[in-house]
C-alpha atoms as a PDB file:
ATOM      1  CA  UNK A   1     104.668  97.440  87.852  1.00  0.00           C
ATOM      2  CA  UNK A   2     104.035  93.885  86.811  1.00  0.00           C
ATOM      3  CA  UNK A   3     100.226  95.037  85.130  1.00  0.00           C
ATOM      4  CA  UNK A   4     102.148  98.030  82.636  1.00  0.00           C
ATOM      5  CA  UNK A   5     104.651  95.633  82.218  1.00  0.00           C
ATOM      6  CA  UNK A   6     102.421  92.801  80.968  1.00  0.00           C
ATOM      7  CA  UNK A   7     100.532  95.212  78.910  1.00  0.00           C
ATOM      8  CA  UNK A   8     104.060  96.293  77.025  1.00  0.00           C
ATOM      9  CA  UNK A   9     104.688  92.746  76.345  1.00  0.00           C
ATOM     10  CA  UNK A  10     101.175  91.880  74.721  1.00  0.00           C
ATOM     11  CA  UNK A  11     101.612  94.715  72.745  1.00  0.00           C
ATOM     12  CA  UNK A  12     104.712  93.789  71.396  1.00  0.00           C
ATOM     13  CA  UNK A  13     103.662  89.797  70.927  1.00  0.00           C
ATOM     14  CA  UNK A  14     100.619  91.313  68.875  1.00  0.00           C
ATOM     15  CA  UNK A  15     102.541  93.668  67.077  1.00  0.00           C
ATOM     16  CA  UNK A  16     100.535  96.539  67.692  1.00  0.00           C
ATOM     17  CA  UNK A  17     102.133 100.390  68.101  1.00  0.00           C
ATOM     18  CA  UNK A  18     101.219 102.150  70.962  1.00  0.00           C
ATOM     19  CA  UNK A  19      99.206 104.348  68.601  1.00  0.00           C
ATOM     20  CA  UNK A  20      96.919 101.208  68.003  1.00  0.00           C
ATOM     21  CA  UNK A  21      96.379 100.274  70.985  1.00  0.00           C
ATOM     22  CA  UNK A  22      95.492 104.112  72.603  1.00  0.00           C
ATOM     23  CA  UNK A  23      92.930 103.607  69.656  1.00  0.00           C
ATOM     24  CA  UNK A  24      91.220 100.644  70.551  1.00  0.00           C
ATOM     25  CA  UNK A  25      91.408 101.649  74.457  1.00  0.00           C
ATOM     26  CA  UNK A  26      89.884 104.903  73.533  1.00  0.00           C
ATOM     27  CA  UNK A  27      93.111 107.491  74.332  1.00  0.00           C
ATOM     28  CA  UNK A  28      94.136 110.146  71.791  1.00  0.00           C
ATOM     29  CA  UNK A  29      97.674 109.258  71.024  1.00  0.00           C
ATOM     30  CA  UNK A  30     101.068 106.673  72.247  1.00  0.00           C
ATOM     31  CA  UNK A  31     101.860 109.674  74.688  1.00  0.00           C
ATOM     32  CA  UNK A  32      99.542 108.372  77.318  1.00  0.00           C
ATOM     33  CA  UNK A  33     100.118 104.423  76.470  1.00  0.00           C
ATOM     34  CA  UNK A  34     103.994 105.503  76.765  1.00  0.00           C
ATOM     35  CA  UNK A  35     103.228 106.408  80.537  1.00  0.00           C
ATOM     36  CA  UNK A  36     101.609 103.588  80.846  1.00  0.00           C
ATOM     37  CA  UNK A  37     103.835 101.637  79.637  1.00  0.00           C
ATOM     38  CA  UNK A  38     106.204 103.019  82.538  1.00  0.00           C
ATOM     39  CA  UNK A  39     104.184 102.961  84.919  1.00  0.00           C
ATOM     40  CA  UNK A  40     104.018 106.741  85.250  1.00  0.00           C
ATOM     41  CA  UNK A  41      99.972 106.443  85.079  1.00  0.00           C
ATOM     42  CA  UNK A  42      97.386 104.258  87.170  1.00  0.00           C
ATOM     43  CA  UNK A  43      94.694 102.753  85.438  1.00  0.00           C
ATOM     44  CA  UNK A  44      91.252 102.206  86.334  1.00  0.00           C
ATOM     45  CA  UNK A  45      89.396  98.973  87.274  1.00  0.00           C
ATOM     46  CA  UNK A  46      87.234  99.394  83.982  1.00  0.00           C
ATOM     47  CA  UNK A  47      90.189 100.614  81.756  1.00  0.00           C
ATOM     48  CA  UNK A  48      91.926  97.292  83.127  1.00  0.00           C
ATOM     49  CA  UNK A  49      89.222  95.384  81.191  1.00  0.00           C
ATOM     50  CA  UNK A  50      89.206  97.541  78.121  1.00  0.00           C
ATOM     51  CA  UNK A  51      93.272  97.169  77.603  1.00  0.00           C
ATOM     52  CA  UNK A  52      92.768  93.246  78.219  1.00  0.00           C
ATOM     53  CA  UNK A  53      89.795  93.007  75.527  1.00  0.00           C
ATOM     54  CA  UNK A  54      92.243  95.591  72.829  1.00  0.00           C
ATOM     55  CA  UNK A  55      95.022  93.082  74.001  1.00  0.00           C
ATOM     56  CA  UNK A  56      92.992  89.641  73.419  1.00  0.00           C
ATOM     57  CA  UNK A  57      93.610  88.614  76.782  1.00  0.00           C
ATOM     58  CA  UNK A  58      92.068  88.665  80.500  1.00  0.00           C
ATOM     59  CA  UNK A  59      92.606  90.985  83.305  1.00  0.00           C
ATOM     60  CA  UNK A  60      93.999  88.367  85.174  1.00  0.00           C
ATOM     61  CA  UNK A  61      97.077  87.566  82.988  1.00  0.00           C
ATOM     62  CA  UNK A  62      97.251  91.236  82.743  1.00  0.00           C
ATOM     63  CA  UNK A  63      97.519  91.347  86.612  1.00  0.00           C
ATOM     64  CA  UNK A  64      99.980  89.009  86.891  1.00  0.00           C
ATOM     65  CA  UNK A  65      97.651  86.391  88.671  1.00  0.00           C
ATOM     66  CA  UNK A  66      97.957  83.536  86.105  1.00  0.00           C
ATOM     67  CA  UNK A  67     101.586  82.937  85.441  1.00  0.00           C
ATOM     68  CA  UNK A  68     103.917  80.215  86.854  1.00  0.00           C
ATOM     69  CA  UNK A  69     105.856  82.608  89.213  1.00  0.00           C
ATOM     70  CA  UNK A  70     102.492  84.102  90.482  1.00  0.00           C
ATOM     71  CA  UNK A  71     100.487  80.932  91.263  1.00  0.00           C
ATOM     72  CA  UNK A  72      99.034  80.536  94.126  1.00  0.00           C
ATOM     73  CA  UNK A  73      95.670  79.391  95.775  1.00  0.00           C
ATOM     74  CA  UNK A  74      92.447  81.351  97.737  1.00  0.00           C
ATOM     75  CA  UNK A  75      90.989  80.003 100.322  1.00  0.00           C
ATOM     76  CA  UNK A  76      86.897  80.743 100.992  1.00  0.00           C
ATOM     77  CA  UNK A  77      86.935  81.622 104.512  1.00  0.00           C
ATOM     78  CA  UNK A  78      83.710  82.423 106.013  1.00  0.00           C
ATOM     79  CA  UNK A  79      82.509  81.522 108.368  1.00  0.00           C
ATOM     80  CA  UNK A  80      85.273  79.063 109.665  1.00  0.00           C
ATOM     81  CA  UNK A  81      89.035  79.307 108.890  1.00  0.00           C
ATOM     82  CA  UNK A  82      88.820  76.075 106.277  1.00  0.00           C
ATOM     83  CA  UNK A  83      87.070  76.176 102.875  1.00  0.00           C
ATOM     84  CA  UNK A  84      87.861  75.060  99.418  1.00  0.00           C
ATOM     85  CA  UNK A  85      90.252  75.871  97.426  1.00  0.00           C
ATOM     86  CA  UNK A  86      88.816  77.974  94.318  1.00  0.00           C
ATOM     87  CA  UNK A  87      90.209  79.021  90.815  1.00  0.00           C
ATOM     88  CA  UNK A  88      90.533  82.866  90.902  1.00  0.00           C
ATOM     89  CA  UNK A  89      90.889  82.757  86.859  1.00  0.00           C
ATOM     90  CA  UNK A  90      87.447  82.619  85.814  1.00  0.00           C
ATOM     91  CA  UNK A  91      84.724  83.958  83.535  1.00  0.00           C
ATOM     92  CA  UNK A  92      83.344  85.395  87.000  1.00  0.00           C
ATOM     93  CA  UNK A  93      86.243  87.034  88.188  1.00  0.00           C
ATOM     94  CA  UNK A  94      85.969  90.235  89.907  1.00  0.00           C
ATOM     95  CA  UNK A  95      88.355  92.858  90.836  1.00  0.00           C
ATOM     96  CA  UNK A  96      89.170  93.737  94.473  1.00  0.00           C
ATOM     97  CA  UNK A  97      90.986  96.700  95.305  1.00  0.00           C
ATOM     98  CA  UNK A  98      93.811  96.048  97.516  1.00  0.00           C
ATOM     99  CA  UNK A  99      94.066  98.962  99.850  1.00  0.00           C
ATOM    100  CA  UNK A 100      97.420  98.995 101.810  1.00  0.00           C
ATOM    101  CA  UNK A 101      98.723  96.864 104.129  1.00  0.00           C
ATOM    102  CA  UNK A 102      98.547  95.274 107.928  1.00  0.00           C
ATOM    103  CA  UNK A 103     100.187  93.850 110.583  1.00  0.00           C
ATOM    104  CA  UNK A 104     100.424  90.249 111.664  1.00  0.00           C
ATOM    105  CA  UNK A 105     102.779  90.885 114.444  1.00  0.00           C
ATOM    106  CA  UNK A 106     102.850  93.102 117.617  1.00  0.00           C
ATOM    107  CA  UNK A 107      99.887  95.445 115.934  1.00  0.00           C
ATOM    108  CA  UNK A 108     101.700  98.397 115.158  1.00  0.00           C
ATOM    109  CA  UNK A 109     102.089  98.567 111.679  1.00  0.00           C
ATOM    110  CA  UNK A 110      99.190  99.540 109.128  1.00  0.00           C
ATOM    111  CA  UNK A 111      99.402 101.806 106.024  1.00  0.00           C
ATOM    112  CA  UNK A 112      96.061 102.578 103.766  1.00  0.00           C
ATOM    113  CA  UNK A 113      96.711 103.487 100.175  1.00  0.00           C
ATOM    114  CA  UNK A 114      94.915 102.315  96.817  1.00  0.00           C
ATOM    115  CA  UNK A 115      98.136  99.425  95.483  1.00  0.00           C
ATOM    116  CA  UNK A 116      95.954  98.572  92.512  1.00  0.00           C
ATOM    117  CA  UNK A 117      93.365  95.315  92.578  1.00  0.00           C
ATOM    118  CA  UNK A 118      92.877  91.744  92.811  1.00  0.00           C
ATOM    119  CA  UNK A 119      91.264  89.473  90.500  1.00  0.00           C
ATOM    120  CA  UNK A 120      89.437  87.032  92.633  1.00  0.00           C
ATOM    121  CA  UNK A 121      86.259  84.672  91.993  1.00  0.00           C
ATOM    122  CA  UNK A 122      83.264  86.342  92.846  1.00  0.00           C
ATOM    123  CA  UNK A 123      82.101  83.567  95.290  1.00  0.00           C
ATOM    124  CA  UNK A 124      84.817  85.181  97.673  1.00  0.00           C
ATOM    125  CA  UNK A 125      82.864  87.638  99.275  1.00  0.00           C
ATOM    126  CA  UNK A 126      84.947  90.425  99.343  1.00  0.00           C
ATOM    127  CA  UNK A 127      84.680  93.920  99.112  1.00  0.00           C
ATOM    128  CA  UNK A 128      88.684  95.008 100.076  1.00  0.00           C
ATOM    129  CA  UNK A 129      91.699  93.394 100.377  1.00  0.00           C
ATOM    130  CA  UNK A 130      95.211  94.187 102.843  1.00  0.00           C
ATOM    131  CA  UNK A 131      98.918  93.107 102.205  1.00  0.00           C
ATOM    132  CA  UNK A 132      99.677  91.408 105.324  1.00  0.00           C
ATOM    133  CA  UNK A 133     103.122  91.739 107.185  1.00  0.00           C
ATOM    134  CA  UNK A 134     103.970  89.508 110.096  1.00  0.00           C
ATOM    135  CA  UNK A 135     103.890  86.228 111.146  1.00  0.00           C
ATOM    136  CA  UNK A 136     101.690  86.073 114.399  1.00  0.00           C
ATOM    137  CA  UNK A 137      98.510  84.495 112.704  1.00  0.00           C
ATOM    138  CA  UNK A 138     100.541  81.405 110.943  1.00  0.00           C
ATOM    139  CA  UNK A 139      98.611  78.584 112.851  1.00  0.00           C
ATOM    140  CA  UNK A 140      95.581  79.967 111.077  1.00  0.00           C
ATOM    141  CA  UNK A 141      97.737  79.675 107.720  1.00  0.00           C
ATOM    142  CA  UNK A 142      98.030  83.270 107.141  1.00  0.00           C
ATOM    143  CA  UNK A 143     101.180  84.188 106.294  1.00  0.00           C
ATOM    144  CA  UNK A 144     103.888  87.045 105.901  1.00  0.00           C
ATOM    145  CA  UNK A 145     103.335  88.610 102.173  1.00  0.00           C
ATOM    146  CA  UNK A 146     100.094  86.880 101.938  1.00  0.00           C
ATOM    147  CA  UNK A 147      96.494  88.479 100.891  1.00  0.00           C
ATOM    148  CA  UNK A 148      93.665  88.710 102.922  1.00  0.00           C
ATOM    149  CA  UNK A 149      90.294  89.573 101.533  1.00  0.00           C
ATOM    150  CA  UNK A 150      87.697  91.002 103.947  1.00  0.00           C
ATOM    151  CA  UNK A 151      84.262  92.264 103.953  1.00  0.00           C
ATOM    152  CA  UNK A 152      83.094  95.582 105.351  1.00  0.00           C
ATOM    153  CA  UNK A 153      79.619  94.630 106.275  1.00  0.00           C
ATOM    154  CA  UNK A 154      79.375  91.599 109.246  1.00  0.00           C
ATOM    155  CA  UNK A 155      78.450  90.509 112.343  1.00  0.00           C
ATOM    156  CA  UNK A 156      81.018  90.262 115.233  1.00  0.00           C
ATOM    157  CA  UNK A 157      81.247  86.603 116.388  1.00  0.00           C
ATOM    158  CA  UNK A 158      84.062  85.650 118.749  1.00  0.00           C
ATOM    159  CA  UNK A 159      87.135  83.630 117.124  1.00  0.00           C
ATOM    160  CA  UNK A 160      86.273  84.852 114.266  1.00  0.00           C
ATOM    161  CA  UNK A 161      89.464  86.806 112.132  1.00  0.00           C
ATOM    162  CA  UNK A 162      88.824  90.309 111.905  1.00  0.00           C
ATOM    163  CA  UNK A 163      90.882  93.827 111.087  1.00  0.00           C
ATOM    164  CA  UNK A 164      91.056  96.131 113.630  1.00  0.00           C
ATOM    165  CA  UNK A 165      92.627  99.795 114.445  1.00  0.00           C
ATOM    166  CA  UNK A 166      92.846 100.239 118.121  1.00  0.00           C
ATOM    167  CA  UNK A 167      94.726 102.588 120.845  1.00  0.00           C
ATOM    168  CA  UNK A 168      95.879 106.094 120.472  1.00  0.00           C
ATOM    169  CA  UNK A 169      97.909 105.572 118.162  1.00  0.00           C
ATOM    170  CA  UNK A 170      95.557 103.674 115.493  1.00  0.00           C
ATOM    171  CA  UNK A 171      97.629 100.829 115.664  1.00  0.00           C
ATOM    172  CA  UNK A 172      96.512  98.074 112.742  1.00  0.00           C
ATOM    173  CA  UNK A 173      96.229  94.363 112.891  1.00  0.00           C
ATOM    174  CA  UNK A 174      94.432  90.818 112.289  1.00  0.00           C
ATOM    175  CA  UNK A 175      93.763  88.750 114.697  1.00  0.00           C
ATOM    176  CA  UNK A 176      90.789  86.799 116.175  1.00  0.00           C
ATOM    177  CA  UNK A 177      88.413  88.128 118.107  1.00  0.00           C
ATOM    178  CA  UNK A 178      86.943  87.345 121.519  1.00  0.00           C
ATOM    179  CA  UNK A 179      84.539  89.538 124.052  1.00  0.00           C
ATOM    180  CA  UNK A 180      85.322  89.893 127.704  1.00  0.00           C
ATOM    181  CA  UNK A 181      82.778  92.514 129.195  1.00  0.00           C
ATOM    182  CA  UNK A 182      84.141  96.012 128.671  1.00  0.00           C
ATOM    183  CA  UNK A 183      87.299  94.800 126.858  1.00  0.00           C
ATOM    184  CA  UNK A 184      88.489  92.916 123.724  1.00  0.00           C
ATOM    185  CA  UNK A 185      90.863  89.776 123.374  1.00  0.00           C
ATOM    186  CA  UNK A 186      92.894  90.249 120.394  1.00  0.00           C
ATOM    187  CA  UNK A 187      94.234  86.793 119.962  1.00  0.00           C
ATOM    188  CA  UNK A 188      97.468  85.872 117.362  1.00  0.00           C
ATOM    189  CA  UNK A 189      97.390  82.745 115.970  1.00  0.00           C
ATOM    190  CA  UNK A 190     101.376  81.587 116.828  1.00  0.00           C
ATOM    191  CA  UNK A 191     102.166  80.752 120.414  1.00  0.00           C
ATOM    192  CA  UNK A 192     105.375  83.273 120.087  1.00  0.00           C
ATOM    193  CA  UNK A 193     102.645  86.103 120.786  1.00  0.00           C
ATOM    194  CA  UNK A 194     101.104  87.198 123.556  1.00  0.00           C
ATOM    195  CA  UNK A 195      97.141  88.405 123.353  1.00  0.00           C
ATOM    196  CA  UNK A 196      96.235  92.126 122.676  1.00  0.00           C
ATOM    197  CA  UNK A 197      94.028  93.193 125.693  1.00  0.00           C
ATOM    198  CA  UNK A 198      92.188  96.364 124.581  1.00  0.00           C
ATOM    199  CA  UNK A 199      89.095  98.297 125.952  1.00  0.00           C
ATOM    200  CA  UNK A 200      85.710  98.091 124.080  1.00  0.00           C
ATOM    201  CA  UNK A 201      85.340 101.468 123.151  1.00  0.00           C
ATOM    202  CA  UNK A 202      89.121 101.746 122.104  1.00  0.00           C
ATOM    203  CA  UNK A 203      88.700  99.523 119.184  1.00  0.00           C
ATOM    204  CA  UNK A 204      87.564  99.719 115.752  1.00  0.00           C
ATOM    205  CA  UNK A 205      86.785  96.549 113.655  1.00  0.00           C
ATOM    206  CA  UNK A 206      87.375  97.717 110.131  1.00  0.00           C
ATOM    207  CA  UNK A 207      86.342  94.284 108.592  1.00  0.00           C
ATOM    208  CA  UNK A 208      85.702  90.757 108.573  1.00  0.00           C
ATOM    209  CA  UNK A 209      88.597  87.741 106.778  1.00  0.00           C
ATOM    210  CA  UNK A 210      86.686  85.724 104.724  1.00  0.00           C
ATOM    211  CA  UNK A 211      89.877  84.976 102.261  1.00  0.00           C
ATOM    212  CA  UNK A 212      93.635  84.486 101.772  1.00  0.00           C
ATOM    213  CA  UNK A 213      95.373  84.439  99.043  1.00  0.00           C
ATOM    214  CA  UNK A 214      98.873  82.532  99.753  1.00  0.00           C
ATOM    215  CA  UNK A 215     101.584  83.022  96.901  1.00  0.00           C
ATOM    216  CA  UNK A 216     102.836  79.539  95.761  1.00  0.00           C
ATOM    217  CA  UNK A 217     106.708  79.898  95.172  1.00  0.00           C
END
């Protein structure tokens, strides 16, 4: 709710009606910026832009990514776990659409559903991002809550971080990688958990970590 919200509260520090601004962001009338407003509607990547241009702003603060209760830092992560800290609000910001969520845990929990985007420098590689719940890869520095960026197109290169769906029942998680003949190592990053052992041809790599965002409280 935080991106309606934000766009509410421009609105109102600019003094604009919510007939003005379905003007300038090419709507008919205040019905649809009303349900907006509320949340009621979803919003395109592109229409994102448009309301931050009518609202003399950036898609960013829109987002909620550049405020003092939403700071936070990315870190470039290909192809080794380190990299450099980065400023995500930039003129070369990109939006990432963060597509559900994963586990971090015992690999049983993953959900896949659009939960809006991601304004992230573009020199983060990304194509998707995942919510991710659990605490099993903290030694890596990914944490509960935290986002992790990944990109659908890579090579598979053991210790490397990757998302994978495995078993019968699609179970979800991230964890590194390794090969062992006919079977995978999936291997947690938090010496309370135990490796996943899975067969080869039971498991589906679904992409590659090359990012995490960690919230700042």
């Amino acid at each position: 709710m935080t991106l309606y919200t934000n766009i509410r509260k421009r609105r109102k520090e600019l003094n604009l009606t919510q007939d003005e601004l379905a003007a300038l962001t090419g709507y008919s009338g205040k019905s649809m910026i009303a349900k907006i407003e509320s949340g009621k509607v979803d919003i395109s990547q592109s229409k994102i832009v448009e309301f931050a241009k009518a609202l003399k702003t950036t898609p960013a603060k829109l987002m909620g990514w550049d405020s003092e209760n939403q700071s936070g830092h990315v870190l470039n992560r290909k192809p080794k776990l380190k990299g450099i800290p980065s400023n995500i609000i930039t003129p070369g910001a990109v939006p990432i659409p963060i597509l559900g969520e994963i586990c971090a845990g015992d690999g049983i929990y993953g959900e896949e559903n659009f939960k809006g985007t991601f304004f992230i420098d573009q020199s983060v590689k990304a194509d998707y991002c995942l919510i991710v719940h659990g605490d099993s890869m903290i030694d890596a520095g990914i944490y509960d809550g935290d986002i992790a960026f990944l990109q659908k197109d890579f090579e598979l290169i053991d210790g490397e971080i990757y998302a994978v769906v495995f078993g019968a029942e699609d179970s979800a998680t991230l964890k590194q990688l390794y090969r062992d003949g006919k079977t995978v190592i999936l291997q947690p990053c938090n010496k309370e958990y135990k490796p996943i052992i899975v067969d080869y041809v039971d498991l589906y790599v679904v992409g590659l970590l090359v990012g995490v965002y960690h919230k700042i409280d």
